[in-house]
Protein backbone atom coordinates (compact mmCIF):
# COMPACT_ATOMS: atom_id res chain seq x y z
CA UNK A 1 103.71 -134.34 128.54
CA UNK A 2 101.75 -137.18 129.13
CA UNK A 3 99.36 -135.38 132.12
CA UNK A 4 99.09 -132.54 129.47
CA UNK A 5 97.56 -134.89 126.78
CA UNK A 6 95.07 -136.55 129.78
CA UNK A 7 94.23 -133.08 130.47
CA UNK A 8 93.23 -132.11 127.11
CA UNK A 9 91.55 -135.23 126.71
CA UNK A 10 89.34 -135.14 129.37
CA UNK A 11 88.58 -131.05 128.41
CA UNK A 12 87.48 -132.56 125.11
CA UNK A 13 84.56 -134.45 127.27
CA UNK A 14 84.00 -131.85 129.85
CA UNK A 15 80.70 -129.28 129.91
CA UNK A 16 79.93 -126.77 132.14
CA UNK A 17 76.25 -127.90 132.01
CA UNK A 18 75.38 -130.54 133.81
CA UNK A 19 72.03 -131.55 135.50
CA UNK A 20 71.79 -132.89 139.43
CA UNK A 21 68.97 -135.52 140.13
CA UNK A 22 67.23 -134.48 142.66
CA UNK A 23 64.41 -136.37 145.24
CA UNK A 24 62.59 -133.37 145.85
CA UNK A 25 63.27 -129.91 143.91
CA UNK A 26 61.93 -128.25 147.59
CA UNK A 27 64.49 -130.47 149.46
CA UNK A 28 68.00 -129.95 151.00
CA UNK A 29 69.95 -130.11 147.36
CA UNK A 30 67.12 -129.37 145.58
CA UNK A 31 65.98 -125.39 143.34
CA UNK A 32 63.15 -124.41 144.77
CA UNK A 33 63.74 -120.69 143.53
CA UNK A 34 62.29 -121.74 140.37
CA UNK A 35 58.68 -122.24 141.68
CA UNK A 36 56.46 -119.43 143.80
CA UNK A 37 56.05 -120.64 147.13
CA UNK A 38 53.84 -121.92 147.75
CA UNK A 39 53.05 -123.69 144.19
CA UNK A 40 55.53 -125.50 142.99
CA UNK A 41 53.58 -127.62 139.72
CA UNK A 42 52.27 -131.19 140.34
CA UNK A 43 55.14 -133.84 140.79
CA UNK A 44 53.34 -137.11 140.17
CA UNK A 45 55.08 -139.94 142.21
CA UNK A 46 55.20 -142.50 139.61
CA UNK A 47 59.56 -143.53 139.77
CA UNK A 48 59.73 -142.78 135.44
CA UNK A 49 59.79 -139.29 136.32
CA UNK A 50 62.84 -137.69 137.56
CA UNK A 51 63.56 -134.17 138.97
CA UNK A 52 66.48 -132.30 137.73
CA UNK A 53 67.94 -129.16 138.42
CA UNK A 54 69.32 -127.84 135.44
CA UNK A 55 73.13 -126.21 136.05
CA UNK A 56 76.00 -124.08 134.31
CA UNK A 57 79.09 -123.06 135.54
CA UNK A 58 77.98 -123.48 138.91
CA UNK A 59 75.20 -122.24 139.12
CA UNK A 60 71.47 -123.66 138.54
CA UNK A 61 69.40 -122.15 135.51
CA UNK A 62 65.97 -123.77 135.89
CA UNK A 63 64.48 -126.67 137.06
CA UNK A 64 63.00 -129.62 134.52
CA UNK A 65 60.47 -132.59 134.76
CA UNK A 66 61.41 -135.38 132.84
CA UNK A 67 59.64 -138.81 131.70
CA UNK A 68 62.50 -141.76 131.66
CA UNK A 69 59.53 -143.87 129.30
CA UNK A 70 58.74 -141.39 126.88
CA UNK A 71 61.58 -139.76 127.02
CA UNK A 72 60.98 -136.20 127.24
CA UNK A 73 60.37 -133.29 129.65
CA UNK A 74 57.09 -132.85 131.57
CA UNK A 75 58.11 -129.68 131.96
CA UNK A 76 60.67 -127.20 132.68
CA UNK A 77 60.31 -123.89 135.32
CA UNK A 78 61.89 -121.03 135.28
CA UNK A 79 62.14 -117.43 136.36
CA UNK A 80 61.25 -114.62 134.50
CA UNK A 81 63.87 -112.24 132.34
CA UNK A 82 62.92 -109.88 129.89
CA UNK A 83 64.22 -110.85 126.41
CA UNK A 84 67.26 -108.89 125.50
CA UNK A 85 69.73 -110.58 122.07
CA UNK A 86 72.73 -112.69 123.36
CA UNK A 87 75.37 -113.04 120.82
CA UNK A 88 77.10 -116.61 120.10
CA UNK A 89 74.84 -118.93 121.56
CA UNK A 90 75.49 -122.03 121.34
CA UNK A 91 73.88 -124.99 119.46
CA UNK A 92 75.25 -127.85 120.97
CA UNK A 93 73.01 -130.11 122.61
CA UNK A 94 73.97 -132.29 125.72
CA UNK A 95 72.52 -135.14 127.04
CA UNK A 96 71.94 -135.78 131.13
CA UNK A 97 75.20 -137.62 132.13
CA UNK A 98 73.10 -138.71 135.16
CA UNK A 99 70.42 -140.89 133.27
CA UNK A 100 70.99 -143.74 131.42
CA UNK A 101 70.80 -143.40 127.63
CA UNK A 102 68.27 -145.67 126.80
CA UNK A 103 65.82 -143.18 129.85
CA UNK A 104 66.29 -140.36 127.56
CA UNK A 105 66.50 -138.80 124.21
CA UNK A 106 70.16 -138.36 122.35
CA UNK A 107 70.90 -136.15 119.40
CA UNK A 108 70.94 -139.65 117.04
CA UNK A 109 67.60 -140.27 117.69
CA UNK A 110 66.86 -136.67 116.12
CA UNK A 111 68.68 -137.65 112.84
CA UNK A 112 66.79 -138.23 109.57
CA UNK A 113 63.22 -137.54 111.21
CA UNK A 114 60.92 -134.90 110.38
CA UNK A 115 61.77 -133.17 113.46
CA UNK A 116 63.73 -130.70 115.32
CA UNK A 117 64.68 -130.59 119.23
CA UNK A 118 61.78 -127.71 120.31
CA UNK A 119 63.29 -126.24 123.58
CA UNK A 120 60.89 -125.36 126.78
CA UNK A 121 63.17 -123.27 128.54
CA UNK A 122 63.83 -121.27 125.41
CA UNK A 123 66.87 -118.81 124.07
CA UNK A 124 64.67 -116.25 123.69
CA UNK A 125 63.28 -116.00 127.22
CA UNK A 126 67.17 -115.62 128.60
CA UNK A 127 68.90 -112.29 129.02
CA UNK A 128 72.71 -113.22 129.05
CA UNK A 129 74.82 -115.71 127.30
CA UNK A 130 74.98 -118.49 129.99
CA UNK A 131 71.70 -118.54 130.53
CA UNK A 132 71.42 -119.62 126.61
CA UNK A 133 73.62 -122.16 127.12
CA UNK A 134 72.14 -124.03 130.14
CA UNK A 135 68.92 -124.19 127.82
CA UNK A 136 70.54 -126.58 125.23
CA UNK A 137 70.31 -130.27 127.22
CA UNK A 138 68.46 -132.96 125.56
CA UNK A 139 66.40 -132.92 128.73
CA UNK A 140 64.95 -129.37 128.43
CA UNK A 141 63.50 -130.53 124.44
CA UNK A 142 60.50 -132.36 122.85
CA UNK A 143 59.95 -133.50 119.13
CA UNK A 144 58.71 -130.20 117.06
CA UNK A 145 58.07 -130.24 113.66
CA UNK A 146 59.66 -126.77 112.16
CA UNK A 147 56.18 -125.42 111.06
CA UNK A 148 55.34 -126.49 115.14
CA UNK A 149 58.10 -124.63 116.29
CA UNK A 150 57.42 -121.61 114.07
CA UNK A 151 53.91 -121.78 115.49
CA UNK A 152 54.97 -122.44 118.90
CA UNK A 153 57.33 -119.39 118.94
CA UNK A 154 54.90 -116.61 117.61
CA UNK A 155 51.88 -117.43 119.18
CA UNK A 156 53.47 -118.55 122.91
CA UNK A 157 56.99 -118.51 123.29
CA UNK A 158 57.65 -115.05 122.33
CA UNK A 159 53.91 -113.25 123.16
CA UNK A 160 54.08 -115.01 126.97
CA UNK A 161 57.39 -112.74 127.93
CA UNK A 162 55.31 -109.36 126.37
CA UNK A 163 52.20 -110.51 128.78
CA UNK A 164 54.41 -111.14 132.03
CA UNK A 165 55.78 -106.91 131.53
CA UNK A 166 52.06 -106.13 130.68
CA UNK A 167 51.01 -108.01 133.93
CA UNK A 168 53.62 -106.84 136.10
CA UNK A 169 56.68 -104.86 134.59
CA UNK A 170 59.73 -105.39 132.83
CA UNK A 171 61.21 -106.10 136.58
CA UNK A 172 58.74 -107.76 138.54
CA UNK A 173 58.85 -106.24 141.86
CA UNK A 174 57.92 -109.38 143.57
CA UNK A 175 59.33 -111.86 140.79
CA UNK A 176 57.83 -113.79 138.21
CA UNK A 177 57.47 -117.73 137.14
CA UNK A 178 56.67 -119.41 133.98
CA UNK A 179 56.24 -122.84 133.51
CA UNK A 180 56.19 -124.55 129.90
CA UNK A 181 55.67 -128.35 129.66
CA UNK A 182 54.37 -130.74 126.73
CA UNK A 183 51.47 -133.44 126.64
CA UNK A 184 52.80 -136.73 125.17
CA UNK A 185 51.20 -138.04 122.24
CA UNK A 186 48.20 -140.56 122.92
CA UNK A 187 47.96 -143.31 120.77
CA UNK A 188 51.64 -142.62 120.71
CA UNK A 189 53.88 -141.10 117.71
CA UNK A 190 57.29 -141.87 118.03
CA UNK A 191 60.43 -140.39 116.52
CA UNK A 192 61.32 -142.62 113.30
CA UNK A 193 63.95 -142.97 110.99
CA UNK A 194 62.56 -141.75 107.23
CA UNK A 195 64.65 -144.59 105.76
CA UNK A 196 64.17 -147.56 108.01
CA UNK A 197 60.63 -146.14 109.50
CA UNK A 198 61.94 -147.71 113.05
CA UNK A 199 63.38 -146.11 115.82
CA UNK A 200 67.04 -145.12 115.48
CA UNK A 201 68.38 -147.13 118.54
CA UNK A 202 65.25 -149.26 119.51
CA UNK A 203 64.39 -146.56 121.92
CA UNK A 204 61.33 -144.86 121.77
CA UNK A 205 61.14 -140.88 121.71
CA UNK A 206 57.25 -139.45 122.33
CA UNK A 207 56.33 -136.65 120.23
CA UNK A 208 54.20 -134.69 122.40
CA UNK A 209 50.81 -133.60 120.18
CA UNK A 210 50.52 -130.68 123.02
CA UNK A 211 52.79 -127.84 124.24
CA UNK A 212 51.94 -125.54 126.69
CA UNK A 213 53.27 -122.45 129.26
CA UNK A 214 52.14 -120.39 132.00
CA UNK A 215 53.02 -117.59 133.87
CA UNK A 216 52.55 -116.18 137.21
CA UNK A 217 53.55 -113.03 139.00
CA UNK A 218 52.36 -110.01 141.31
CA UNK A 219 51.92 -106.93 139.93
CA UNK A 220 52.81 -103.84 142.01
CA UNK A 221 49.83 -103.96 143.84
CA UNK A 222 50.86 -107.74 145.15
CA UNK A 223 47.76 -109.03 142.86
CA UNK A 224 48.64 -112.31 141.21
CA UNK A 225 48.14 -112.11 137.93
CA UNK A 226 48.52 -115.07 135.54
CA UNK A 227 47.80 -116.52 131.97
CA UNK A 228 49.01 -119.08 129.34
CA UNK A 229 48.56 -120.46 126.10
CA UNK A 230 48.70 -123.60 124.35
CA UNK A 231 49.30 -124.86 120.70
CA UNK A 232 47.58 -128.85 119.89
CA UNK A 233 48.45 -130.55 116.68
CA UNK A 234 45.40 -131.43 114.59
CA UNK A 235 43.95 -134.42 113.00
CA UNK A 236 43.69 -132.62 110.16
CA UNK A 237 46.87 -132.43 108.84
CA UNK A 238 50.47 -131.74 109.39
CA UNK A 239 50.36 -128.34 109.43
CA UNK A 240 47.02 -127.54 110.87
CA UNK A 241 47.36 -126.45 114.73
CA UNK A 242 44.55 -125.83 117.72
CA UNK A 243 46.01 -122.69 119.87
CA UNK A 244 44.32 -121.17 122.50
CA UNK A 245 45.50 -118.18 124.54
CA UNK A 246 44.24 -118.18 128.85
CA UNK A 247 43.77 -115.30 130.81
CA UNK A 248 44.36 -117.22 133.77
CA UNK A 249 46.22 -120.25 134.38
CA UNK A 250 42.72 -121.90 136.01
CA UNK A 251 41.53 -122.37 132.90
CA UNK A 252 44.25 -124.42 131.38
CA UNK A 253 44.54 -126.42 134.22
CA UNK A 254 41.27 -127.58 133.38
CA UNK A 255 42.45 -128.26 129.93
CA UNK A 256 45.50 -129.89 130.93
CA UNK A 257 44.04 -131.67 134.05
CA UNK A 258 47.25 -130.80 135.75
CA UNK A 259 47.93 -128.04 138.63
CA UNK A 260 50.50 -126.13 137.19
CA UNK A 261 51.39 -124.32 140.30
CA UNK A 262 49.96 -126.36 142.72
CA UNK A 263 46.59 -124.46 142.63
CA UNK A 264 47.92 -121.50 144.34
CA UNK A 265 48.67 -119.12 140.84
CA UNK A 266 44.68 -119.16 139.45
């Protein structure tokens, strides 16, 4: 009786998503089937960013970026599926049992703000139920505003999986990448508390002013063929937005000032 109540206890705490730190995404444990090869995006070497490959049920889902100071993702990479409607997916977010709390985001700091946890790897760009799932950790999401978010989703999110089958088919005969990442804020703005107007637990959550994605692929031809798009906040109001659509991913590199796949994908 007793094992039977540890058991349940410990099912209580247990998730089949989990993320594994990794040294080097192209190393020995690492998931380098989320990047082409070569052109895997620009890892700077500065220790506040950790690799992660992002896991559930076994099996790894995509790989993310993440900044330990401003506490969100650089990034997050992923391969290509055509959008098809998975029922039940869930909503619960997780945080990265393999950081500390205070190097990353939790669902408090979320509470009584203005703002809502905007995935990278998103629901709709997954095909099956799992996959939908693996996309909910705290690590894969930046600060959106819901007017961001509704912006975010119609004029990237969704249009950048109907440009990829354009480009190079619904099944890419030689596979396809995308890439979707966020520019911290700078002078920073921080997650606050609408009451208190501090931080929720004296840690500081960036919200990014920039989020971007890019794609790359080979048509059936073996041409690379690439583009991206992203959506900027404005300084002249809440609900004002800069979005700009790329035909190829060399142009918002310049924008970004940031190799998204390592130079190779232009």
């Amino acid at each position: 009786m007793i094992l039977l109540y540890l058991l349940m206890v410990l099912s209580a705490f247990y998730s089949p998503s989990s993320g594994r730190v990794v040294k080097d995404f192209f190393g020995i444990d690492g998931c380098p089937q989320f990047f082409p090869i070569p052109g895997g995006p620009t890892v700077p070497s500065d220790p506040k960013f950790v690799q992660i490959c992002q896991d559930h049920n076994g099996i790894d889902r995509f790989a993310t970026l993440y900044d330990t100071v401003n506490r969100i993702p650089v990034y997050s990479a992923y391969q290509f599926s055509p959008h098809v409607s998975v029922s039940g997916s869930s909503s619960y977010w997780r945080k990265e049992n393999n950081l500390r709390d205070d190097q990353q985001a939790l669902n408090d700091d979320y509470l009584n703000t203005c703002y809502e946890r905007g995935h990278l790897y998103s629901v709709y760009q997954n095909n099956n139920e799992d996959g939908v799932r693996a996309t909910f950790t705290l690590t894969n999401a930046a600060p959106q505003s819901h007017y961001f978010n509704v912006q975010w989703f119609n004029f990237a999110e969704k249009p950048i999986v109907e440009d990829v089958e354009m480009a190079c088919g619904k099944k890419p005969p030689f596979g396809a990448y995308i890439v979707t990442g966020v520019v911290p804020s700078n002078p920073p703005k921080y997650l606050t508390d609408l009451d208190s107007g501090k931080a929720r637990r004296g840690v500081l959550v960036n919200v990014p002013h920039v989020f971007w994605n890019a794609f790359c692929c080979k048509d059936n031809n073996q041409i690379i063929r690439t583009g991206g798009y992203h959506v900027q906040s404005s300084t002249n109001g809440a609900d004002h937005y800069i979005k700009e659509k790329y035909k190829n991913v060399a142009d918002l590199e310049k924008f970004l000032r940031f190799k998204v796949f390592g130079g190779n994908c232009i």
